[in-house]
Protein backbone atom coordinates (compact mmCIF):
# COMPACT_ATOMS: atom_id res chain seq x y z
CA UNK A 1 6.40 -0.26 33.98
CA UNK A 2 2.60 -1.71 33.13
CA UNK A 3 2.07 -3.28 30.22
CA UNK A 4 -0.03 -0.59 28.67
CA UNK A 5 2.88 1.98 29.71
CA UNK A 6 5.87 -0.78 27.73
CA UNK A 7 3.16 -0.19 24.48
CA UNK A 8 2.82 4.09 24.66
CA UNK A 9 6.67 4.20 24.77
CA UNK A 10 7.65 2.13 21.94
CA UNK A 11 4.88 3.43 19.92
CA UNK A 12 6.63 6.82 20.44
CA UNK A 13 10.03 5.06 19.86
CA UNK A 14 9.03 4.62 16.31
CA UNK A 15 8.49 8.21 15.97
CA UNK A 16 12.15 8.73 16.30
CA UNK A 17 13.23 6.95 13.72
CA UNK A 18 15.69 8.83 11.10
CA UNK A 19 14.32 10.61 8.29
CA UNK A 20 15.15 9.06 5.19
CA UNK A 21 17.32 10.94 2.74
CA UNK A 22 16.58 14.23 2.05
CA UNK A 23 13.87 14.46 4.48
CA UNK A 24 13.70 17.20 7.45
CA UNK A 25 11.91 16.73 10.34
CA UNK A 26 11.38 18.29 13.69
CA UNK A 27 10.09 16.23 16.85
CA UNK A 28 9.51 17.72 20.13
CA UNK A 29 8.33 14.60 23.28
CA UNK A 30 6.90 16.24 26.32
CA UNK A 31 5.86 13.79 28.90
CA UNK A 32 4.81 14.49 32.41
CA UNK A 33 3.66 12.04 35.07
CA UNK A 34 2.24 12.95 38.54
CA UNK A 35 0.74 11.67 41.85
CA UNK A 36 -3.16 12.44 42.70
CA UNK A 37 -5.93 11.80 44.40
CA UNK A 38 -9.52 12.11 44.78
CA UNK A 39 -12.58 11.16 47.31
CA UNK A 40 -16.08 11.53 46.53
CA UNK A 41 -19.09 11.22 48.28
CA UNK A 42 -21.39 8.33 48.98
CA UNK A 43 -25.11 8.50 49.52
CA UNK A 44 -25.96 6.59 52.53
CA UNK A 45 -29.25 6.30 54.76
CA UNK A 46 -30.46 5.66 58.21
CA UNK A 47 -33.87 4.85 59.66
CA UNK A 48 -36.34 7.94 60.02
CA UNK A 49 -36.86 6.94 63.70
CA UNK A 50 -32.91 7.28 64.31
CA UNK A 51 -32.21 11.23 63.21
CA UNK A 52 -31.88 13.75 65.77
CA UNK A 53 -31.69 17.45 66.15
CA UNK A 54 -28.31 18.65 64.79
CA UNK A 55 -25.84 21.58 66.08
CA UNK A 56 -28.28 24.06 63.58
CA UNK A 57 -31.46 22.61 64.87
CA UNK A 58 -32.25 20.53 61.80
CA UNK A 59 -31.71 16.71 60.97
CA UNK A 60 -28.83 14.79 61.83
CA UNK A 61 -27.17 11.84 62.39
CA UNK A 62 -26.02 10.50 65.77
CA UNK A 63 -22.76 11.17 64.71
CA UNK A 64 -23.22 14.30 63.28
CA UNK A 65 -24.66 14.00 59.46
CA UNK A 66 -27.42 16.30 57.82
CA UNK A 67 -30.05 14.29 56.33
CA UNK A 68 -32.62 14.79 54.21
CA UNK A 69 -36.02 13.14 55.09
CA UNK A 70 -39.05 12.72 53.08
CA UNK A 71 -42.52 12.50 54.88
CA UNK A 72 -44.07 9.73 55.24
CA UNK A 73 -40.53 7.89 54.83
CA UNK A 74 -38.81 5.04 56.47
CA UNK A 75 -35.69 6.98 56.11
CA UNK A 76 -33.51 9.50 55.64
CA UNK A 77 -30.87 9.90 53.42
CA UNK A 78 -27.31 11.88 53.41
CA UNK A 79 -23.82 11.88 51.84
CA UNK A 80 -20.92 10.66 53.68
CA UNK A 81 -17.19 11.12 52.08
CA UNK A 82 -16.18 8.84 50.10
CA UNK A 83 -13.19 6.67 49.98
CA UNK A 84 -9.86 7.97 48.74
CA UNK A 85 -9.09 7.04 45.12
CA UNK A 86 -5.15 7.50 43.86
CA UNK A 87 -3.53 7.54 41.19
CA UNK A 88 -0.81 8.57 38.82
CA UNK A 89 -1.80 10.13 35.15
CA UNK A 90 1.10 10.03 32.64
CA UNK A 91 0.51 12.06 30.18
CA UNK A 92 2.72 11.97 26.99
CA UNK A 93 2.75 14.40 23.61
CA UNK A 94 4.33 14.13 20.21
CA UNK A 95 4.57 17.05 17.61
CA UNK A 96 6.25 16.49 14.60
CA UNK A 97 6.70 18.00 11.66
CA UNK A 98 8.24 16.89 8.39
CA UNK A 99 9.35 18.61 5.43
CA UNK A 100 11.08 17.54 2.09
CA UNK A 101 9.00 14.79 1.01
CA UNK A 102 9.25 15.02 -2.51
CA UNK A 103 7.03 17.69 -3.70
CA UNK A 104 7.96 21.04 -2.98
CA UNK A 105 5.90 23.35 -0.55
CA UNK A 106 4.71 19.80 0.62
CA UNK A 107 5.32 19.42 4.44
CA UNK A 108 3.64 16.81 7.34
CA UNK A 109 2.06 18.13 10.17
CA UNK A 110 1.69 15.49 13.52
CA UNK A 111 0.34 16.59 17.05
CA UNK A 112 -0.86 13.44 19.30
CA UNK A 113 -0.94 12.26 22.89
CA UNK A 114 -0.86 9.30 24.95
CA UNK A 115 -2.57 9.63 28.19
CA UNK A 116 -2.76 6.97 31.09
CA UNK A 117 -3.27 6.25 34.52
CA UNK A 118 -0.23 4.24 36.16
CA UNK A 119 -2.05 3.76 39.56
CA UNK A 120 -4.90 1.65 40.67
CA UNK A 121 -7.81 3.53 39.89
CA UNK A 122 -8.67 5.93 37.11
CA UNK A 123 -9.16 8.97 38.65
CA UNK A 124 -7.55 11.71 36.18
CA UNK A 125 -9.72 13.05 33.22
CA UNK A 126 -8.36 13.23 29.99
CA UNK A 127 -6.62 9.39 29.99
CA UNK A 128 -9.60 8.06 27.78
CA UNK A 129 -9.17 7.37 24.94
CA UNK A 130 -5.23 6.88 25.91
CA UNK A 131 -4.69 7.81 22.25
CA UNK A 132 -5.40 10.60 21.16
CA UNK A 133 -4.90 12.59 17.73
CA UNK A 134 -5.20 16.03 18.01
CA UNK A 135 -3.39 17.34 14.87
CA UNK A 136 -2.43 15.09 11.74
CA UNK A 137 -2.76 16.94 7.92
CA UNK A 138 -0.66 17.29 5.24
CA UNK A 139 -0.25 20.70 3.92
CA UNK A 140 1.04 22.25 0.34
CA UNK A 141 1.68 25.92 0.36
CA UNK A 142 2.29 28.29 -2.34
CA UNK A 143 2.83 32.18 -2.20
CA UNK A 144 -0.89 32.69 -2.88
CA UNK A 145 -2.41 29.49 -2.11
CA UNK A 146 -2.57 26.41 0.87
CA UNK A 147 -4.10 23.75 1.27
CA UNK A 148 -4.60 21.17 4.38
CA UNK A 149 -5.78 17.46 4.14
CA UNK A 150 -6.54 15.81 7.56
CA UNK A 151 -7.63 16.39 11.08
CA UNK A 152 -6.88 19.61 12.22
CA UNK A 153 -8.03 22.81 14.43
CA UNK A 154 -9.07 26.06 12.91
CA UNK A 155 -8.78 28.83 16.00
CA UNK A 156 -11.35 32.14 15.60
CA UNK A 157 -13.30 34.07 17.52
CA UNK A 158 -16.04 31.66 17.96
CA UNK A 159 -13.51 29.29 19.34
CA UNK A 160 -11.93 25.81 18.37
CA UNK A 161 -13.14 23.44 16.05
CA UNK A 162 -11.63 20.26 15.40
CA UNK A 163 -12.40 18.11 11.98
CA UNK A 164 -11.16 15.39 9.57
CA UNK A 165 -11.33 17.33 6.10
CA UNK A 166 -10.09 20.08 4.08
CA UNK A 167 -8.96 23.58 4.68
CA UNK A 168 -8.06 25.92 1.29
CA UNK A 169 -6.31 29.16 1.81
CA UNK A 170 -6.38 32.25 -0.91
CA UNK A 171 -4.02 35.25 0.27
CA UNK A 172 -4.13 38.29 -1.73
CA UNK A 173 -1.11 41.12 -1.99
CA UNK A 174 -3.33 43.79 -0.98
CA UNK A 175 -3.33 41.87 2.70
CA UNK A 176 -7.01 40.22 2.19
CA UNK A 177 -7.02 36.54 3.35
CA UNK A 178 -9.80 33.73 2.84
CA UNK A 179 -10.44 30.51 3.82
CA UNK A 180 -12.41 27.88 3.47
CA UNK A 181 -12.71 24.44 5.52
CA UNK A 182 -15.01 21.51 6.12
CA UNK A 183 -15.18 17.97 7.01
CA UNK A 184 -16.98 15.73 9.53
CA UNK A 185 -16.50 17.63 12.97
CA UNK A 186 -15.51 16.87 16.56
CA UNK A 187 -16.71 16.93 20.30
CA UNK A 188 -16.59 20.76 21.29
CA UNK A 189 -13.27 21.29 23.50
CA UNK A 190 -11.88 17.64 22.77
CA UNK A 191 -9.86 15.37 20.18
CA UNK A 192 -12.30 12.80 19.86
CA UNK A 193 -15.95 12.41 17.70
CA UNK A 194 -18.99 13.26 19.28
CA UNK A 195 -19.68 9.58 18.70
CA UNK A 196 -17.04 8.31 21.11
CA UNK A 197 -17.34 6.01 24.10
CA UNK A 198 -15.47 8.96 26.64
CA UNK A 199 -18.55 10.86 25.72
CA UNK A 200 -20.89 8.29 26.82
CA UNK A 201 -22.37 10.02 30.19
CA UNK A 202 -24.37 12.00 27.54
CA UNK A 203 -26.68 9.19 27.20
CA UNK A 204 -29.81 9.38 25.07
CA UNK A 205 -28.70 12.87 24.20
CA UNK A 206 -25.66 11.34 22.30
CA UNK A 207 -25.73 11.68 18.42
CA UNK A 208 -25.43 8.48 16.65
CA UNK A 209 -23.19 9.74 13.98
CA UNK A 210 -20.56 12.40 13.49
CA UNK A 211 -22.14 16.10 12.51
CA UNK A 212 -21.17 17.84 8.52
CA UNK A 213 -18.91 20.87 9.67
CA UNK A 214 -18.34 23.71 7.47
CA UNK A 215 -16.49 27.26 7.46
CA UNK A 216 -15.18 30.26 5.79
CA UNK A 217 -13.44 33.64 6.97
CA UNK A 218 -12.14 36.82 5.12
CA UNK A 219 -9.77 38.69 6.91
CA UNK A 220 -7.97 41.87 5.96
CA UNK A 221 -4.47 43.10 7.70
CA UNK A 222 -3.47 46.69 6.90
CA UNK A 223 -0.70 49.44 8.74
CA UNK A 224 -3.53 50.72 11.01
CA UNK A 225 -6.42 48.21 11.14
CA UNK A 226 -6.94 44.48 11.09
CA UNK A 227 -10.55 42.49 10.69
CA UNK A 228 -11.72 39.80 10.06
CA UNK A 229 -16.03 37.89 9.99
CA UNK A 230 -16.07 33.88 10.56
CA UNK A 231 -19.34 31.65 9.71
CA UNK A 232 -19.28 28.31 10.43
CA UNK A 233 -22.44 25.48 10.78
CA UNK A 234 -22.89 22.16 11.69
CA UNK A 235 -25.30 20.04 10.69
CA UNK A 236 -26.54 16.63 12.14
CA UNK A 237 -25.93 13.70 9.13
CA UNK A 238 -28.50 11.67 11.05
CA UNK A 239 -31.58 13.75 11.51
CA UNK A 240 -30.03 16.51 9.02
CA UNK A 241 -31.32 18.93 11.65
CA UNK A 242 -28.56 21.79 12.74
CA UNK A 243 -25.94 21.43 15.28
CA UNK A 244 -25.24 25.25 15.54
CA UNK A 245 -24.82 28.08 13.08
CA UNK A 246 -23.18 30.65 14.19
CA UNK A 247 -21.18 34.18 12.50
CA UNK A 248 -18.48 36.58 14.28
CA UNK A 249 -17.04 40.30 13.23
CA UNK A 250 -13.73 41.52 15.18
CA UNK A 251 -11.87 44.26 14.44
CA UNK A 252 -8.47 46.36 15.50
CA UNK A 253 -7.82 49.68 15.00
CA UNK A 254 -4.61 51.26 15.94
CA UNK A 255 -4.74 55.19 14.99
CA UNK A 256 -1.44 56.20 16.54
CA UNK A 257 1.46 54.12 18.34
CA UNK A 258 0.41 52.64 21.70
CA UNK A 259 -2.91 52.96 20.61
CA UNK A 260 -5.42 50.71 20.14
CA UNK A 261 -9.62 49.90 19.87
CA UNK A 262 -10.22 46.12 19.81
CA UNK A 263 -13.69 45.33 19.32
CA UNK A 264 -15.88 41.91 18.26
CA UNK A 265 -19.11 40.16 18.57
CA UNK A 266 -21.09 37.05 17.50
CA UNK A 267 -24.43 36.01 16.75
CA UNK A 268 -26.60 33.10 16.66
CA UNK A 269 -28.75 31.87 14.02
CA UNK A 270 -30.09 28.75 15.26
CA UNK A 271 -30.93 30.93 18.74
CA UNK A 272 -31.91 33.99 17.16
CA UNK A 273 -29.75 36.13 19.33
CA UNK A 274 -26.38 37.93 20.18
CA UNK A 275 -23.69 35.74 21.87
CA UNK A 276 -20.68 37.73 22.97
CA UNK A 277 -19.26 40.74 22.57
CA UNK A 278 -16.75 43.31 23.86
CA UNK A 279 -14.75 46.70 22.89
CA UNK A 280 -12.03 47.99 24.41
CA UNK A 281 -9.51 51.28 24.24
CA UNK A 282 -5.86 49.78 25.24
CA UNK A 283 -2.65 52.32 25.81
CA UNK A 284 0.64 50.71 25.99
CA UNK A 285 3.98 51.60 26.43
CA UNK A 286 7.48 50.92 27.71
CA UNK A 287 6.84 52.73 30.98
CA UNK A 288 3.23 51.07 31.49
CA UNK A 289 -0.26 50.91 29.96
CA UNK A 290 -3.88 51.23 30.46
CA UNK A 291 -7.24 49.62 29.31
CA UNK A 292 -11.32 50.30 29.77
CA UNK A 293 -13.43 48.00 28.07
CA UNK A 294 -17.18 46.52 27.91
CA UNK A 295 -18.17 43.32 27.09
CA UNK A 296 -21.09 41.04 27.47
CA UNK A 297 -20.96 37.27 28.15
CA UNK A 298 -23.92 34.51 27.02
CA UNK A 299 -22.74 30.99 27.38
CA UNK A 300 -23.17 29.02 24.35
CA UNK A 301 -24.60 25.19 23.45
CA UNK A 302 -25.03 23.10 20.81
CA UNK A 303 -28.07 22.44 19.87
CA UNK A 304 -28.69 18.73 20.61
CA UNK A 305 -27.46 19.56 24.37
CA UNK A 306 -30.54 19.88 26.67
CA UNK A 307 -28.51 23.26 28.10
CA UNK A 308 -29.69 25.49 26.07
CA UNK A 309 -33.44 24.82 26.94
CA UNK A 310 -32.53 26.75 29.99
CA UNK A 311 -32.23 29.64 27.73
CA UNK A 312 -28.93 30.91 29.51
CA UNK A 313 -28.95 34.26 30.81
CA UNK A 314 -26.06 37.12 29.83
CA UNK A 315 -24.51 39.41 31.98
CA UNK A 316 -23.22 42.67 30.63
CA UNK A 317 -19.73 44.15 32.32
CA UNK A 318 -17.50 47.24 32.37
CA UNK A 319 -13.12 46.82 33.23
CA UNK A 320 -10.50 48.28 33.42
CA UNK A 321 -6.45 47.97 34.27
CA UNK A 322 -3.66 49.88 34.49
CA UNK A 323 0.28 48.25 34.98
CA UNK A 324 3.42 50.75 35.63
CA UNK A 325 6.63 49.84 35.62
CA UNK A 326 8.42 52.71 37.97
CA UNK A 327 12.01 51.40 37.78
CA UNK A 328 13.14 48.68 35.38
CA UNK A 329 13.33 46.14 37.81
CA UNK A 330 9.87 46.51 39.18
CA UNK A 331 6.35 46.16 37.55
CA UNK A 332 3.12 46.76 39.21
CA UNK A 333 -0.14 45.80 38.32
CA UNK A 334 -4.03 46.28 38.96
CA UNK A 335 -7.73 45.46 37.52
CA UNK A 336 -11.19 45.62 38.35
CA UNK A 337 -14.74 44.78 36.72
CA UNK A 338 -18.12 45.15 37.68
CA UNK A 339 -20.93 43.19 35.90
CA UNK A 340 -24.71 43.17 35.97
CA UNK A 341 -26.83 39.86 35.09
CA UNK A 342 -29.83 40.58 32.57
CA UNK A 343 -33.56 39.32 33.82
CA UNK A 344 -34.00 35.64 34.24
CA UNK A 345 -37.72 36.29 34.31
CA UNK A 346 -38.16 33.53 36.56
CA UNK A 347 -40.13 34.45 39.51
CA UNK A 348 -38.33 33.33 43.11
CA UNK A 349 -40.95 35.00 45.74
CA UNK A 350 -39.36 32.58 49.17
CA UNK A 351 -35.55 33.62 47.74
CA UNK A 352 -33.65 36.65 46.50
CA UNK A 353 -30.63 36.25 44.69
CA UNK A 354 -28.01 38.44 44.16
CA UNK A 355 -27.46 39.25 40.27
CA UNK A 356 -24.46 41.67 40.12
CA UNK A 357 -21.20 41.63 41.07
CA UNK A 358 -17.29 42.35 40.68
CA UNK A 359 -13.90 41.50 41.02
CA UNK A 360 -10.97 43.39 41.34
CA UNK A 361 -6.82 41.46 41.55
CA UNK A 362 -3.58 43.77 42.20
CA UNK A 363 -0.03 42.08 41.71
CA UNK A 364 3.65 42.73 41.45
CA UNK A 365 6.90 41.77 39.56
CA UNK A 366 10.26 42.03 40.56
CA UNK A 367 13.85 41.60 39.76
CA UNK A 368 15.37 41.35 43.21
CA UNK A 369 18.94 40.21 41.54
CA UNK A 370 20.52 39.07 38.40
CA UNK A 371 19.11 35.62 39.09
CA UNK A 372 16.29 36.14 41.13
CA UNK A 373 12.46 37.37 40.63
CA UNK A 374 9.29 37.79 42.30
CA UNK A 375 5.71 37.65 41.42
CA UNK A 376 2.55 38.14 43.70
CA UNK A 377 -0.77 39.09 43.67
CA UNK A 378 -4.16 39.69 45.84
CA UNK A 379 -7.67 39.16 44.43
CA UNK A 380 -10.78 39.55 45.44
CA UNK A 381 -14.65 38.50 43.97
CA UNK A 382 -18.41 38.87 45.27
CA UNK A 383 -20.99 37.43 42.72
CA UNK A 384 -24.09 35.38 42.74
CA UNK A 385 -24.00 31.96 44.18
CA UNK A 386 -20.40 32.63 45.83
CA UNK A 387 -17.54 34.88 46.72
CA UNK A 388 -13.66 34.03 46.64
CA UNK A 389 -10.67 36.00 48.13
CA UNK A 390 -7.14 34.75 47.90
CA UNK A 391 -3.48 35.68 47.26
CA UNK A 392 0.07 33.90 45.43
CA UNK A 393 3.53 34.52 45.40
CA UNK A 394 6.00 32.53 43.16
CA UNK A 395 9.64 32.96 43.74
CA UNK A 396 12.10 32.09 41.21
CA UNK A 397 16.31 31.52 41.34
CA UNK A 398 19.12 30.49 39.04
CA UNK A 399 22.08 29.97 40.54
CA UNK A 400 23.53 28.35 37.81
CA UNK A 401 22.39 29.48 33.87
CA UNK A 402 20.91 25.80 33.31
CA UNK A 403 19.04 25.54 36.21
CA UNK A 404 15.77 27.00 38.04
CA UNK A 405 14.33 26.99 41.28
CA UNK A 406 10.75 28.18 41.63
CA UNK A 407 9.23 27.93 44.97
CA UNK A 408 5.16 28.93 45.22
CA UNK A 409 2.49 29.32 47.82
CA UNK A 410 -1.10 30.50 48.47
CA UNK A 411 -4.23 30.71 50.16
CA UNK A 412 -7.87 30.99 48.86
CA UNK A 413 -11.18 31.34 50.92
CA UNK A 414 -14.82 30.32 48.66
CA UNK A 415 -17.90 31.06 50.74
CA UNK A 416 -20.67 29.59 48.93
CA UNK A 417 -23.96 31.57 49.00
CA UNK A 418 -26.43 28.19 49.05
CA UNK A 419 -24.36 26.16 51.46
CA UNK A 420 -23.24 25.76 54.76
CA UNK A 421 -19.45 25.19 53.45
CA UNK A 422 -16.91 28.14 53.98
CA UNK A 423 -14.07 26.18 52.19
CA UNK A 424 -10.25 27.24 52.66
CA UNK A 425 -7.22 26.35 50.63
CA UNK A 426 -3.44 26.96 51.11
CA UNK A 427 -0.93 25.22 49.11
CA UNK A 428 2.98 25.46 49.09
CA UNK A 429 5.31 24.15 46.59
CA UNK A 430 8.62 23.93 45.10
CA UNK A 431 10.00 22.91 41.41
CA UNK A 432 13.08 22.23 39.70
CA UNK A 433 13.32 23.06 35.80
CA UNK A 434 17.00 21.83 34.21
CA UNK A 435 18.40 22.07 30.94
CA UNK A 436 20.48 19.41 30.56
CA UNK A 437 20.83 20.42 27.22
CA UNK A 438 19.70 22.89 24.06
CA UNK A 439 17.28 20.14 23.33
CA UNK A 440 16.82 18.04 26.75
CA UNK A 441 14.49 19.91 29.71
CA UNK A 442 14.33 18.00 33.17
CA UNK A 443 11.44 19.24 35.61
CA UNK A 444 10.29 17.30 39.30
CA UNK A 445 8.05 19.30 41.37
CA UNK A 446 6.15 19.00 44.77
CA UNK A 447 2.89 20.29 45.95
CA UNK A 448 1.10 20.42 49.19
CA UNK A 449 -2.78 20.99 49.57
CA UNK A 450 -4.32 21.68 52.64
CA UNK A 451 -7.44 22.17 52.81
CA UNK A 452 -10.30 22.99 55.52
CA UNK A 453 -13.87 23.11 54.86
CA UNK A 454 -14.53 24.81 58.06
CA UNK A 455 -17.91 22.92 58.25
CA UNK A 456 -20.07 22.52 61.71
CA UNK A 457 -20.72 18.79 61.00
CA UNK A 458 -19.90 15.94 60.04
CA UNK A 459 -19.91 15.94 55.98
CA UNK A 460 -16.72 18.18 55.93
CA UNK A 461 -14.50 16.44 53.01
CA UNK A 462 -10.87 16.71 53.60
CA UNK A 463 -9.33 16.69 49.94
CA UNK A 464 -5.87 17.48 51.23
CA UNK A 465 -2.91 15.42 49.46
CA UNK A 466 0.79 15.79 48.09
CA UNK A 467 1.16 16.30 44.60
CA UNK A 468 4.34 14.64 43.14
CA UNK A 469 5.17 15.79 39.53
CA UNK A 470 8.05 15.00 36.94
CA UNK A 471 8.65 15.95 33.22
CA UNK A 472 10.69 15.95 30.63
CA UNK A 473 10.59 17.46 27.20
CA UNK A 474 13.37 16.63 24.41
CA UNK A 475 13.98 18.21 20.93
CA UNK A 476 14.69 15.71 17.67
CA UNK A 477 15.47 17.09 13.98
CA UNK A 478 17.23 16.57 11.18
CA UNK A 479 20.52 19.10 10.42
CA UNK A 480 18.12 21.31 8.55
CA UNK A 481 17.05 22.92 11.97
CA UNK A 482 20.56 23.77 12.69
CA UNK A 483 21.25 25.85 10.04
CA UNK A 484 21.08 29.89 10.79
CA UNK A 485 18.78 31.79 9.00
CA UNK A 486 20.16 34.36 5.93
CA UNK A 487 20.37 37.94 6.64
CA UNK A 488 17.54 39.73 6.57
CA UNK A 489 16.65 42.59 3.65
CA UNK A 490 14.38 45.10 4.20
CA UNK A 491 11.17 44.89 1.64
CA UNK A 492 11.07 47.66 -0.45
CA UNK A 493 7.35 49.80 -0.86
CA UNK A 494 5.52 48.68 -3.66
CA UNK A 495 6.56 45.36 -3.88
C-alpha cells in the first residue's frame, strides 16, 4: 500500500474507536477500488507541402490523418490519439452518526470521503481534494423546533446546495413546515469552496472568496395535497454583486387513491425569466400504472460563469409511460417523449440544424425462479447534434441466501450529426455481491469495453479496456442499534 493509502486508512481507523459511556453511534465504511484507463488526444502537425488527398477527398496525412490547414501556412495541424493513461481510483466513505452526548435531542451528524488514485497517473475525477467533507453538523431537535450547526446539504427543487452555517426548523401541528438556512456556500454539484485549487481550470473567472448563501422554504403536508415555494440567493462577498437568485413552487395533489397531479416550476431573478417546469397526471396501482406529463427544460448558470452569456435556449416536451404487470412474476414497461427547442434567433444561412426530437425506451422484469430475475430494455433517441440506439440485459442468481451473481451486457450505437464518427459500444460483465455478515458486504466485479469508432481514417480512438472493481461496505454501532423498536399505536384524530 502507498504511503498516502497507509494515511486514509488509519485516519478512518480512528473513526472506529468505541463510544465512550453512554454514547450511541452508528458508522457505516464503504470503500471501493477499481482499474481504469484513459487516452486522449494529442495535437500534432506536419508540413503544408506533405498533406495529400484523403479517402473523402479532403486533407490528410500520408498515413491517413485529417488535417486542418490554414492558408498561407507552413503547416497543417491534426490530432493523433494519445497515449494510454491507467490507473486505479480508491474511493473510500464514512457516515457516522452519534447520539447521547449529553444534552438531550443533541445528536452528531458525519458524512466524508477519501478519494485517491493508487496507479501511476491521475486519471479518475473526483480524487482531488483526497479529503473531502461532505456532511459534518450538529443538530438539536425538539417536537416543534431543529436546529443544524455545520456544513451540510439542503435538497429542493432548485437542487443541492452545500454550506458551512446554520439551518433552523419551525414545524407546526396543522402540517406547515419552515425553514430557514444560511452560511458561506459551496461549488455547485461538489464538496469543496468555489475558492478551491480542484476548481482552478476556471481561471480568471474564479471568485476570490467564498459567496454569502441564504434560504428559506414553507411547506405544507395535508391527506390530499402537499406544497411547498423555496428562495434562495447568493451573493458575491468580494464584489457584493449576485451569484444567483432564484424561487421555486411545487405542488401534489392526490384527489382519489392511485391518483395523482404533480406539478412545479422556477424562476429567475437575476435572468429575468422562467427556468423549469413540468406537470404531470400519474395512475398507479398494483396491477400497473400510467403517466402524461409536460415539462420544459432551460439549463441554468451562475452568474459569474461566462455560460450564461450564451443565453441558453429551452426546449419544451410532452411524455408519457405506461408499466403492467400481467402475472406476478412479470413486469413490463414502456415510455416515450417528444420535445421541441424554442428559437435561438441566431441566423445559420450555409447550415440547418435539426431542433426537435424524441426518445422512446421499452423494458422488462422477470422472476424466472425463486432465485433468479431478469431485467432488459431497448431504447432509442434522434435529437439535434446526435442520435443513440442501444439495448441491456442484467441477469441476477442466488444460489445461496448470502450470495449474488449478477451478470450484464449491452450494446450502444451514437452517430454524431457534426462528425465523421459513428461510434459503437458493447460491454459484458459479471459481479459478485456477498454478505458475509448482517453488517459485512463483499462485492468484486469485472467489465469489458469494446469499443469501435467505425471511422474511415486514421484518428479512430480505441478506448477499449477491462474494468476490475472490488468493494466492501461494513456496519459499526453501539448496542443501541440492536434494540427492536416498541409496538406501534395507532394515533388517535385530533391529537
Amino acid at each position: 500500500m502507498t504511503r498516502r493509502g497507509t494515511a486514509a486508512l488509519a485516519g478512518l481507523m480512528v473513526l472506529v474507536a468505541p463510544a465512550a459511556s453512554g454514547q450511541d453511534y452508528v458508522l457505516r465504511l464503504d470503500s471501493r477500488a477499481q482499474t481504469a484507463s484513459y487516452r486522449g488526444i494529442r495535437l500534432d502537425s506536419i508540413p503544408a507541402l506533405s498533406v495529400v488527398p484523403g479517402p473523402s477527398g479532403g486533407p490528410s496525412t500520408p498515413s491517413g490523418f485529417a488535417v486542418t490547414c490554414v492558408p498561407g501556412r507552413a503547416y497543417c495541424t491534426f490530432f493523433r490519439p494519445g497515449t494510454a493513461r491507467r490507473g486505479g481510483p480508491w474511493v473510500t466513505s464514512a457516515d457516522l452518526r452519534a447520539w447521547g452526548v449529553g444534552v438531550q435531542g443533541l445528536s452528531l451528524h458525519v458524512n466524508s470521503r477519501v478519494g485517491m488514485d493508487l496507479g501511476s497517473s491521475d486519471v479518475w475525477p473526483g480524487t482531488d481534494p483526497a479529503v473531502q467533507l461532505i456532511e459534518g453538523y450538529a443538530e438539536y431537535a425538539s417536537e416543534r423546533m431543529s436546529g443544524r450547526l455545520g456544513r451540510q446539504v439542503e435538497e429542493s427543487r432548485l437542487g443541492y446546495y452545500g454550506f458551512d452555517g446554520a439551518r433552523v426548523t419551525w414545524r407546526a401541528p396543522t402540517g406547515l413546515r419552515t425553514l430557514l438556512y444560511g452560511g458561506l456556500g459551496l461549488a455547485r454539484a461538489t464538496a469543496v469552496p468555489v475558492t478551491s485549487a480542484a476548481l482552478n481550470p476556471l481561471d480568471n473567472f474564479q471568485p476570490r472568496q467564498r459567496q454569502w448563501l441564504l434560504g428559506a422554504a414553507v411547506e405544507w403536508h395535508g391527506w390530499i395535497a402537499d406544497a411547498r415555494a423555496d428562495y434562495v440567493r447568493e451573493v458575491d462577498r468580494d464584489t457584493r454583486n449576485f451569484v444567483s437568485e432564484r424561487a421555486a413552487l411545487s405542488a401534489t395533489l392526490r384527489p382519489a387513491p392511485g391518483l395523482s397531479l404533480v406539478g412545479g416550476a422556477e424562476y429567475d431573478f437575476a435572468y429575468g425569466w422562467w427556468g423549469n417546469a413540468d406537470l404531470s397526471l400519474r395512475y398507479g396501482r398494483r396491477e400497473g400504472g400510467a403517466a402524461l406529463g409536460i415539462r420544459r427544460y432551460r439549463p441554468y448558470f451562475d452568474l459569474w460563469t461566462i455560460w450564461g452569456a450564451f443565453s441558453p435556449v429551452p426546449y419544451r416536451a410532452v411524455n408519457g409511460s405506461v408499466w403492467v404487470m400481467p402475472t406476478r412474476r412479470l413486469t413490463l414497461r414502456a415510455s416515450g417523449e417528444r420535445y421541441d427547442f424554442d428559437n435561438a434567433e441566431a441566423s445559420t444561412p450555409l447550415v440547418s440544424e435539426e431542433t426537435r426530437g424524441w426518445r422512446w425506451s421499452a423494458g422488462l422484469s422477470s422472476t424466472l425462479a425463486k432465485d433468479v430475475s431478469v431485467d432488459g430494455g431497448y431504447h432509442f433517441g434522434f435529437g439535434p447534434g446526435a442520435s443513440s440506439q442501444g439495448g441491456e440485459v442484467a441477469v441476477s442468481w442466488q444460489p445461496v441466501p448470502r450470495l449474488t451473481v449478477s451478470a450484464e451486457g449491452g450494446h450502444l450505437v451514437r452517430p454524431l450529426e457534426f462528425r465523421e464518427e459513428n461510434p459503437a459500444l458493447t460491454w459484458y460483465g459479471l459481479a459478485l455481491d456477498f454478505r458475509a455478515t448482517e453488517r459485512l458486504r463483499l462485492s468484486l466485479a469485472g467489465t469489458r469495453y469494446d469499443e469501435d469508432r467505425r471511422r474511415g481514417d486514421a484518428s479512430g480512438l480505441d478506448w477499449s479496456q477491462t474494468r476490475l472493481r472490488a468493494g466492501l461496505s461494513w456496519l459499526f454501532g453501539s448496542d443501541a442499534d440492536r434494540l427492536p423498536l416498541p409496538p406501534a399505536r395507532p394515533r388517535e384524530r385530533g391529537r
